[in-house]
N, C-alpha and C. Protein backbone atom coordinates (compact mmCIF):
# COMPACT_ATOMS: atom_id res chain seq x y z
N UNK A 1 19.44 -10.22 -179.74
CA UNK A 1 18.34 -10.29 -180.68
C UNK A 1 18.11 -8.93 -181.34
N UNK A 2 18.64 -7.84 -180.62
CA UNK A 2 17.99 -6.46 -181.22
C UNK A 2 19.26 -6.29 -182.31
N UNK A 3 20.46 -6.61 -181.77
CA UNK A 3 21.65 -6.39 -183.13
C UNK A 3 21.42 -6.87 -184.25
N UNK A 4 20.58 -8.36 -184.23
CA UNK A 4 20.22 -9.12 -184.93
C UNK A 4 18.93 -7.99 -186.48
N UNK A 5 18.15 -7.67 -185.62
CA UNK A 5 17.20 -6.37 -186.22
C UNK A 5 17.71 -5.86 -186.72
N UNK A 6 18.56 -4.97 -185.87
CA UNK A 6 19.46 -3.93 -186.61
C UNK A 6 20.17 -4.30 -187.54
N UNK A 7 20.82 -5.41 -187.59
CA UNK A 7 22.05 -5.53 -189.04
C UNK A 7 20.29 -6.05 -190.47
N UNK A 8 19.41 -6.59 -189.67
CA UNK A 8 18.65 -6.88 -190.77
C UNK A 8 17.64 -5.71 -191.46
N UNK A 9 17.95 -4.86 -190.61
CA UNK A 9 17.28 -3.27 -191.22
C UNK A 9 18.31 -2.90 -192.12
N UNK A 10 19.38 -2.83 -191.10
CA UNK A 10 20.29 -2.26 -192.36
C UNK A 10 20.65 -3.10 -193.83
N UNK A 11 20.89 -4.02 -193.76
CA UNK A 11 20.97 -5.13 -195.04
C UNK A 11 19.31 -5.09 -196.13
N UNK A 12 18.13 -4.40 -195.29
CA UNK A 12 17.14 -3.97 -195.87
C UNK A 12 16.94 -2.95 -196.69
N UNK A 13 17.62 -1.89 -195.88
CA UNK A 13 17.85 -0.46 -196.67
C UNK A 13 18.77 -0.79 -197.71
N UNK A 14 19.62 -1.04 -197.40
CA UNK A 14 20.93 -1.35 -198.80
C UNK A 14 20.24 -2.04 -199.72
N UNK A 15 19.41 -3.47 -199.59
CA UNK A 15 18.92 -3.79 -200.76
C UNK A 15 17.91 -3.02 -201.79
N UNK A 16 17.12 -2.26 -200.74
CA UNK A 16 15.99 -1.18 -201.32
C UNK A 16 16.86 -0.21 -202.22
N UNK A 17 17.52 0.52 -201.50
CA UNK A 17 18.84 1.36 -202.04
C UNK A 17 19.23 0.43 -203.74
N UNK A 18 19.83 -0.41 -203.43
CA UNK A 18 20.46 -0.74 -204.61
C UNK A 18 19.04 -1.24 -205.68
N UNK A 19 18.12 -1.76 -205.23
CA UNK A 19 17.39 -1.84 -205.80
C UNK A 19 16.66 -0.48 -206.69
N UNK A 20 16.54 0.88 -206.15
CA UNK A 20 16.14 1.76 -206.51
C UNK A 20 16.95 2.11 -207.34
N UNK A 21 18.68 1.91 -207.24
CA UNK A 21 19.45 2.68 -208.40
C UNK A 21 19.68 1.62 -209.52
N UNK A 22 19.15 0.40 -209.38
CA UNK A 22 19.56 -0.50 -210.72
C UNK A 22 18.23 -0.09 -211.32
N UNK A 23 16.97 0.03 -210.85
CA UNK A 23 15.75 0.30 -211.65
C UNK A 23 14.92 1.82 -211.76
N UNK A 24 15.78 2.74 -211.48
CA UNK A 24 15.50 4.02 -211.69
C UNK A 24 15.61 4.55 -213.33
N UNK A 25 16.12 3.92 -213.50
CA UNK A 25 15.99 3.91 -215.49
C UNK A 25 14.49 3.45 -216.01
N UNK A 26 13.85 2.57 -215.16
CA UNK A 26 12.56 2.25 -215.87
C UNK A 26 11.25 2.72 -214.84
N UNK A 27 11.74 3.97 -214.70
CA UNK A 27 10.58 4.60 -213.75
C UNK A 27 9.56 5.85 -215.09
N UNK A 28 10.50 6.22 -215.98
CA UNK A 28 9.04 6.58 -217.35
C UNK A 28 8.53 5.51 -217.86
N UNK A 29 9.14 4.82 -218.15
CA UNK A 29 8.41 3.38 -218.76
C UNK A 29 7.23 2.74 -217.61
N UNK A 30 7.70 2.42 -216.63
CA UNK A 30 6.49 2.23 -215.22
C UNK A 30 5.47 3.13 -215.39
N UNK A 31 5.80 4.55 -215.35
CA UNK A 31 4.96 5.65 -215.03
C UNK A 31 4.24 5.55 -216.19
N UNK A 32 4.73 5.38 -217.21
CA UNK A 32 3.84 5.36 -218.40
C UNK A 32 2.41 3.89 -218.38
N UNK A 33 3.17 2.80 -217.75
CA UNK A 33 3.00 1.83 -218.22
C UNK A 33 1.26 1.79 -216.97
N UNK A 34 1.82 2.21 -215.81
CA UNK A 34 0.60 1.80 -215.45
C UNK A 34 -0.54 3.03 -215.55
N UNK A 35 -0.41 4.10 -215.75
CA UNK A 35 -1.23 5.10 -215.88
C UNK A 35 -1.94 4.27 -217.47
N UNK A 36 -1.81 3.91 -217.95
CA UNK A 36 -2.33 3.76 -219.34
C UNK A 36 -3.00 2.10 -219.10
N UNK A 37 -2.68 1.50 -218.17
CA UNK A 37 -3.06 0.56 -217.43
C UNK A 37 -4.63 0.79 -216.62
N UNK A 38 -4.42 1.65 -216.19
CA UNK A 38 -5.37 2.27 -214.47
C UNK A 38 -6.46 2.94 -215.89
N UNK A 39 -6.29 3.64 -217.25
CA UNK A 39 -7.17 4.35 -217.88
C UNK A 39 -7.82 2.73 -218.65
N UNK A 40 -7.06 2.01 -219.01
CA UNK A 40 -7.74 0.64 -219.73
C UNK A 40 -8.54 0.28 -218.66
N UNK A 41 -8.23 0.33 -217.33
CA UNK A 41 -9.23 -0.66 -216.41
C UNK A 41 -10.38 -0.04 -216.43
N UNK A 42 -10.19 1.37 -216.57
CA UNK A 42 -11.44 2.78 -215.95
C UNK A 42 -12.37 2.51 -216.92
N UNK A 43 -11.64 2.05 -218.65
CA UNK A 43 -12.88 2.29 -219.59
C UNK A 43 -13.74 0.77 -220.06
N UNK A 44 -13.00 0.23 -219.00
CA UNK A 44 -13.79 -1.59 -219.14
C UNK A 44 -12.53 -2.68 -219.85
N UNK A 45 -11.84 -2.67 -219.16
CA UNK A 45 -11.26 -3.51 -220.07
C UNK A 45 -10.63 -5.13 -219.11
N UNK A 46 -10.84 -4.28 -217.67
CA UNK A 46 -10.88 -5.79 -216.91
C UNK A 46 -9.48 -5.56 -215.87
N UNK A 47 -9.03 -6.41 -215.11
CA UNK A 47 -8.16 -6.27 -214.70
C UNK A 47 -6.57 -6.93 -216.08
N UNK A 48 -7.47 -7.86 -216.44
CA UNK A 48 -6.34 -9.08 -217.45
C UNK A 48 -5.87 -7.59 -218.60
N UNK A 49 -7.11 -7.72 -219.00
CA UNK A 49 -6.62 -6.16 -219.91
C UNK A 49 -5.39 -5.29 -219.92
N UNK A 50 -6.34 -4.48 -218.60
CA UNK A 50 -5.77 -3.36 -218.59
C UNK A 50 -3.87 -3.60 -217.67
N UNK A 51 -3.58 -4.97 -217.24
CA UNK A 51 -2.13 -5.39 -217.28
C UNK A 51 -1.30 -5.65 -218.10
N UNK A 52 -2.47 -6.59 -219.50
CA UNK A 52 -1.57 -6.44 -220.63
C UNK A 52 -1.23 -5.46 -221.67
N UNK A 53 -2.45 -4.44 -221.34
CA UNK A 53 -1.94 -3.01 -221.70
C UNK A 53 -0.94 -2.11 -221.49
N UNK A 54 -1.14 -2.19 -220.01
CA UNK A 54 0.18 -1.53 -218.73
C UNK A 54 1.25 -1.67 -219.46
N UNK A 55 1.73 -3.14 -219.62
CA UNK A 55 2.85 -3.90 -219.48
C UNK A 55 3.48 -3.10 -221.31
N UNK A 56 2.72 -3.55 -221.99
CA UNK A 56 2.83 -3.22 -223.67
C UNK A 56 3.09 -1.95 -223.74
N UNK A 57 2.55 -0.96 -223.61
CA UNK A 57 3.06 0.67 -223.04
C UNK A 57 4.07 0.70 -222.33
N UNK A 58 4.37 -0.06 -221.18
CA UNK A 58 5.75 -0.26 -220.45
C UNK A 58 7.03 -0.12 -221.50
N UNK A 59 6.73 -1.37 -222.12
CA UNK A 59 7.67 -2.20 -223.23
C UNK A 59 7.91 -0.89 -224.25
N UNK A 60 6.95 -0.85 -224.77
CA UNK A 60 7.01 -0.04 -225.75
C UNK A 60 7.94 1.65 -225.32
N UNK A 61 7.19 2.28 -224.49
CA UNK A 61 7.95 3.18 -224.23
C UNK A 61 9.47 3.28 -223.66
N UNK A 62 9.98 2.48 -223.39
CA UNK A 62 11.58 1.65 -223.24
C UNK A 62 11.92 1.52 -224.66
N UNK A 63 11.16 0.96 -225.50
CA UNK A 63 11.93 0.83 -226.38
C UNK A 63 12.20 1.50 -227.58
N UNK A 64 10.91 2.36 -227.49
CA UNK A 64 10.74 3.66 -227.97
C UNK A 64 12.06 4.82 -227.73
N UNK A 65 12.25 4.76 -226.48
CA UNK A 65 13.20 5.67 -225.90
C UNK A 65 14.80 5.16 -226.24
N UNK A 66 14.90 3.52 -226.22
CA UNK A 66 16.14 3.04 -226.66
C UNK A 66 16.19 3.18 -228.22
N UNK A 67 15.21 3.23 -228.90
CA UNK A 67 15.87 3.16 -230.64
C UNK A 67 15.72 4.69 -230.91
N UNK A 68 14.82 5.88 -229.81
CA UNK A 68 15.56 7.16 -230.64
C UNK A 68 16.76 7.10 -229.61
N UNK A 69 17.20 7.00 -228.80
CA UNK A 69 18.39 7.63 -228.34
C UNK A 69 19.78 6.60 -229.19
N UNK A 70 19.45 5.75 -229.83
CA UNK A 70 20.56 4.68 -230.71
C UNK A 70 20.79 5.60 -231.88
N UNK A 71 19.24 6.86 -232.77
CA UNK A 71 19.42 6.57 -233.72
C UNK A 71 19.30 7.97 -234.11
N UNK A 72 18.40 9.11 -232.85
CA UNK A 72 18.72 10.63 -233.19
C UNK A 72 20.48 11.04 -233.26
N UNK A 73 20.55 11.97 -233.85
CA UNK A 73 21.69 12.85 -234.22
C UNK A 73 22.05 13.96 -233.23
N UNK A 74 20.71 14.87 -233.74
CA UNK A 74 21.66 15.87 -232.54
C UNK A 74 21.66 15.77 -231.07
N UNK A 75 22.72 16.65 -230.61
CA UNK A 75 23.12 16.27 -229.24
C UNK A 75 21.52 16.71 -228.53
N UNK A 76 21.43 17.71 -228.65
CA UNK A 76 20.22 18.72 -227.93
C UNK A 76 19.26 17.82 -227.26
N UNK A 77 18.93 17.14 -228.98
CA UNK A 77 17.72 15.82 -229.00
C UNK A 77 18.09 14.51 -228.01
N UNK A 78 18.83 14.30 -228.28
CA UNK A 78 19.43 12.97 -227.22
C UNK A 78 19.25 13.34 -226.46
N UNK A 79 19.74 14.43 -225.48
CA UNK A 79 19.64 15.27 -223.89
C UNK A 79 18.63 15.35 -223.56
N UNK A 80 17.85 15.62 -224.29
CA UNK A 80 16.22 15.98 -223.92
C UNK A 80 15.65 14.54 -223.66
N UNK A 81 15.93 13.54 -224.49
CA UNK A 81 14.86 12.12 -224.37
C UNK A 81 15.66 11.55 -222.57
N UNK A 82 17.25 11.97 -222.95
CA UNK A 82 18.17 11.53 -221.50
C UNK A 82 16.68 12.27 -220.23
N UNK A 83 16.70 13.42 -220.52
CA UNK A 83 15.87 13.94 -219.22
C UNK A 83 14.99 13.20 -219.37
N UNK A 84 14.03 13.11 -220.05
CA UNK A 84 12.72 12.51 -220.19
C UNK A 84 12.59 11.52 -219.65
N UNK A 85 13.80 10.77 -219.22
CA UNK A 85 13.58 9.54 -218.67
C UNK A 85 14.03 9.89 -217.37
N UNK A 86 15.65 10.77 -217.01
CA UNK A 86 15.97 10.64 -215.39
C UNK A 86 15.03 11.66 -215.06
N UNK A 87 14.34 12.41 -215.15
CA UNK A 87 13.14 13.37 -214.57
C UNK A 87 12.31 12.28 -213.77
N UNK A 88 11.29 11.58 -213.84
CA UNK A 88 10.97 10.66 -213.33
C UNK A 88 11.79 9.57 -212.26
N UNK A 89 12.97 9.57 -212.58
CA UNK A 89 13.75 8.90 -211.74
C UNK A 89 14.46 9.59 -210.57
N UNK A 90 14.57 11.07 -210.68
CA UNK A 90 15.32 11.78 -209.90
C UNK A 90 14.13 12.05 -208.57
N UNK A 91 12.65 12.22 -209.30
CA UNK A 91 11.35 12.16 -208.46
C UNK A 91 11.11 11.10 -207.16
N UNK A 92 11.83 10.34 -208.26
CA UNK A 92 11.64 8.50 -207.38
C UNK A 92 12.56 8.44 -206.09
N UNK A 93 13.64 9.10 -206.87
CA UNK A 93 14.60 9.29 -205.71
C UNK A 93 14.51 10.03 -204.97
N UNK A 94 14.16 11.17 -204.90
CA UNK A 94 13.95 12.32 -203.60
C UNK A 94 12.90 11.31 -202.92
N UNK A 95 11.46 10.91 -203.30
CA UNK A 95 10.79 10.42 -202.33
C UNK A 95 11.40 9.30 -201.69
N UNK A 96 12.29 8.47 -202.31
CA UNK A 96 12.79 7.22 -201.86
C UNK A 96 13.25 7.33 -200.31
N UNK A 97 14.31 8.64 -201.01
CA UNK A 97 15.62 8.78 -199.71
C UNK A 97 14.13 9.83 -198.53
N UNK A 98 13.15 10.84 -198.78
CA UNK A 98 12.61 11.34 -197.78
C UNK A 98 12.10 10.28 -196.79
N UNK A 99 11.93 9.00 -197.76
CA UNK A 99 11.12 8.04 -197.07
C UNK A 99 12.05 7.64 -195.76
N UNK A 100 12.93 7.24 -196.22
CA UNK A 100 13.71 6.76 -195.17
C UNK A 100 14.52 7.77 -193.72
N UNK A 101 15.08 9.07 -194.70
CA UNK A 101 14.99 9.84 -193.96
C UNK A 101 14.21 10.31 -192.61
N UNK A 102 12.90 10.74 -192.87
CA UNK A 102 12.05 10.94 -192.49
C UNK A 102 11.61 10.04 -191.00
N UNK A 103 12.68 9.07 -191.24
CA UNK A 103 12.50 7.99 -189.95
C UNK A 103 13.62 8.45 -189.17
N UNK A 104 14.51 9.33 -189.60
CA UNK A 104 16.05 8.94 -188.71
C UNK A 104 16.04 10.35 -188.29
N UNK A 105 15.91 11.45 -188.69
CA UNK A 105 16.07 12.89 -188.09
C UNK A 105 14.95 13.93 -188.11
N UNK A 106 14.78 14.73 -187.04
CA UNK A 106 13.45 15.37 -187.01
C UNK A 106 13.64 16.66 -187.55
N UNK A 107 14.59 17.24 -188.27
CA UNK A 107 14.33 18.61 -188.82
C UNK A 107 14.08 18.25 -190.01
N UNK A 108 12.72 19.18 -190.36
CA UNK A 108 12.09 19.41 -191.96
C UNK A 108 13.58 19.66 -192.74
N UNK A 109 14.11 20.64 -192.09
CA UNK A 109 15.20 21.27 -193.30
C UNK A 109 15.98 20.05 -193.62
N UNK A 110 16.62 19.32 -192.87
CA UNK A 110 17.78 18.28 -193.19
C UNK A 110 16.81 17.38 -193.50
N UNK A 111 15.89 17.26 -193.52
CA UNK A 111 15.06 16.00 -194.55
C UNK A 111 15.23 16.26 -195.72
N UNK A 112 15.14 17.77 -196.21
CA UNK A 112 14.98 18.12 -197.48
C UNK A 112 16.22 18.32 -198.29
N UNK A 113 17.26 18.42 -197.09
CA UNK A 113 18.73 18.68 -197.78
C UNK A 113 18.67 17.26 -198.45
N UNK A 114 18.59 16.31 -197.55
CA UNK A 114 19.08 14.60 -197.84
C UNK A 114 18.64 14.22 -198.33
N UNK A 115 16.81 14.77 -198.74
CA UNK A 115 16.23 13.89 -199.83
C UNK A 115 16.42 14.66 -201.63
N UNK A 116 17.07 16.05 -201.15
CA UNK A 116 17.86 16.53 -202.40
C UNK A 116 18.57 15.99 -202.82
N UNK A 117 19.53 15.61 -202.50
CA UNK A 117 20.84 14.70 -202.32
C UNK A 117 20.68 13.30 -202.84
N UNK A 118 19.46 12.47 -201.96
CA UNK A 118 19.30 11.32 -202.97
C UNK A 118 18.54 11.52 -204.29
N UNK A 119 18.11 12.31 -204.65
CA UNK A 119 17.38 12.70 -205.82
C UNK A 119 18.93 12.97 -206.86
N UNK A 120 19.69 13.87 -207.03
CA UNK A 120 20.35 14.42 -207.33
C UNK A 120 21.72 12.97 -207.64
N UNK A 121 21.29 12.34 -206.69
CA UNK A 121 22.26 10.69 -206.61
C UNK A 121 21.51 9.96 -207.48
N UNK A 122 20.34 9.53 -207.62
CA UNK A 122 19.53 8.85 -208.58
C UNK A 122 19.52 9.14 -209.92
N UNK A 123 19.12 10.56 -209.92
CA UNK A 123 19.61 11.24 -211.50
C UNK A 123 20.87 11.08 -212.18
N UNK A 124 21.32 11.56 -211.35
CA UNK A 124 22.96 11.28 -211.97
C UNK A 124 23.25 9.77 -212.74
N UNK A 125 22.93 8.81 -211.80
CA UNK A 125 23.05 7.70 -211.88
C UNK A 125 21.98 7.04 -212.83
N UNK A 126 20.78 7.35 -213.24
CA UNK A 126 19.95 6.82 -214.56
C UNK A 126 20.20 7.63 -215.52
N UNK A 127 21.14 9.03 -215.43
CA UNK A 127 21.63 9.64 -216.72
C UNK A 127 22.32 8.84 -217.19
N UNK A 128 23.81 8.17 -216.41
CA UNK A 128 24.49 7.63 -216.44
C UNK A 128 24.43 6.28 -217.50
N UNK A 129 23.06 5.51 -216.18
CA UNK A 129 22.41 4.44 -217.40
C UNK A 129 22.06 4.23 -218.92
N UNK A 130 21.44 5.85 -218.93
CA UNK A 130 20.21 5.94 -219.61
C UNK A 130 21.31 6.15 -220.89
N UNK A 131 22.48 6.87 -220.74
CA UNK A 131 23.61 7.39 -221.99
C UNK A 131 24.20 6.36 -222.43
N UNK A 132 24.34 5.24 -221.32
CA UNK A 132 25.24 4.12 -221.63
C UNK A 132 24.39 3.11 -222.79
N UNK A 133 22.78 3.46 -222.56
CA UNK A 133 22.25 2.76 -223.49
C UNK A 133 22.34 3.23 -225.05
N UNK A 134 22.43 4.30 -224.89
CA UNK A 134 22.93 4.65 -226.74
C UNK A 134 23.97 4.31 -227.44
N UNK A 135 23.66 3.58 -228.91
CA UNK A 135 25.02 3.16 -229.30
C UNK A 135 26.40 4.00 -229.45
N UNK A 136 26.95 3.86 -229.30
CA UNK A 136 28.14 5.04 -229.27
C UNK A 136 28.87 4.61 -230.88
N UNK A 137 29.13 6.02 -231.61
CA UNK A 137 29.10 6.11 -232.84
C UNK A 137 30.17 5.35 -233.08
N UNK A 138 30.56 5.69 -234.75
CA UNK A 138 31.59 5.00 -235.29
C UNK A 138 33.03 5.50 -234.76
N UNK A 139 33.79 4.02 -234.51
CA UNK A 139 35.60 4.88 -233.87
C UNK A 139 35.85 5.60 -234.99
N UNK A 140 37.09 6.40 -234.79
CA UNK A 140 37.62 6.66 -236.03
C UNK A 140 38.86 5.32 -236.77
N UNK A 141 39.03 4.44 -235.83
CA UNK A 141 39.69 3.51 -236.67
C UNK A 141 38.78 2.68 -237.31
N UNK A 142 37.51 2.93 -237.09
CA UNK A 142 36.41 1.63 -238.09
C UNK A 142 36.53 2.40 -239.32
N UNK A 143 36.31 3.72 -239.52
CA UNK A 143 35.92 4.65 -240.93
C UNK A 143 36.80 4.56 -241.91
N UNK A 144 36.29 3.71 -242.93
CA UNK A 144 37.02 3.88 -244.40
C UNK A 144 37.09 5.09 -244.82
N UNK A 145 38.60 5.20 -245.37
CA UNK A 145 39.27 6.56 -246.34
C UNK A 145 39.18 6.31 -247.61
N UNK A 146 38.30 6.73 -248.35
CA UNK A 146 38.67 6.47 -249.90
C UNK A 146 39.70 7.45 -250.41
């Protein structure tokens, strides 16, 4: 019965895990979405409100972030909106992995190595995302020669 636990902890973590790196791309859009959520509820707007607010700021700032990174030019600019989004996600990830960490070994220091590490794994990986969402320009075999 206890192996039984154990393979279902572990099949737990892996889903959390994979769950954190397929949705670490929409951790500014979240962050945005419910802070602007939590300020609609504060100034009266209800619970119904201030969700369909959340949610619309959610949306919006995703998609905000997908049509400039489709449609700015310079590199600089693209890089910067790229951070703007894995900054928040790389956050998500250090606490993710301390979380779990934090259960399996008792030195502060190697908590902090490993929850570097998953941070640094998360980032990478919603840069990754986050680049793949920009359209990638014209080939050079599409471009007419006059």
């Amino acid at each position: 019965m206890i192996f039984i636990g154990i393979l279902a902890s572990i099949a737990a973590i892996g889903t959390l895990c994979w769950l954190l790196f397929t949705l670490a791309v929409f951790a500014l859009p979240l962050f945005a979405g419910v802070t602007v959520g939590v300020w609609a509820y504060q100034t009266g707007a209800g619970w119904a409100g201030a969700i369909v607010i959340g949610l619309v700021t959610a949306a919006l700032t995703f998609g905000i972030g997908q049509f400039l990174l489709a449609f700015v030019r310079p590199l600089w600019l693209r890089f910067a909106i790229a951070v703007a989004f894995v900054a928040p996600a790389a956050l998500a990830g250090y606490h993710a992995t301390h979380g779990i960490v934090k259960h399996t070994m008792p030195s502060d220091t190697w908590q902090i190595v490993f929850s570097v590490v998953g941070a640094i794994a998360v980032g990478v990986t919603a840069f990754v995302r986050v680049t793949a969402m920009a359209a990638p320009g014209p080939a050079a075999g599409n471009v007419a020669h006059g």
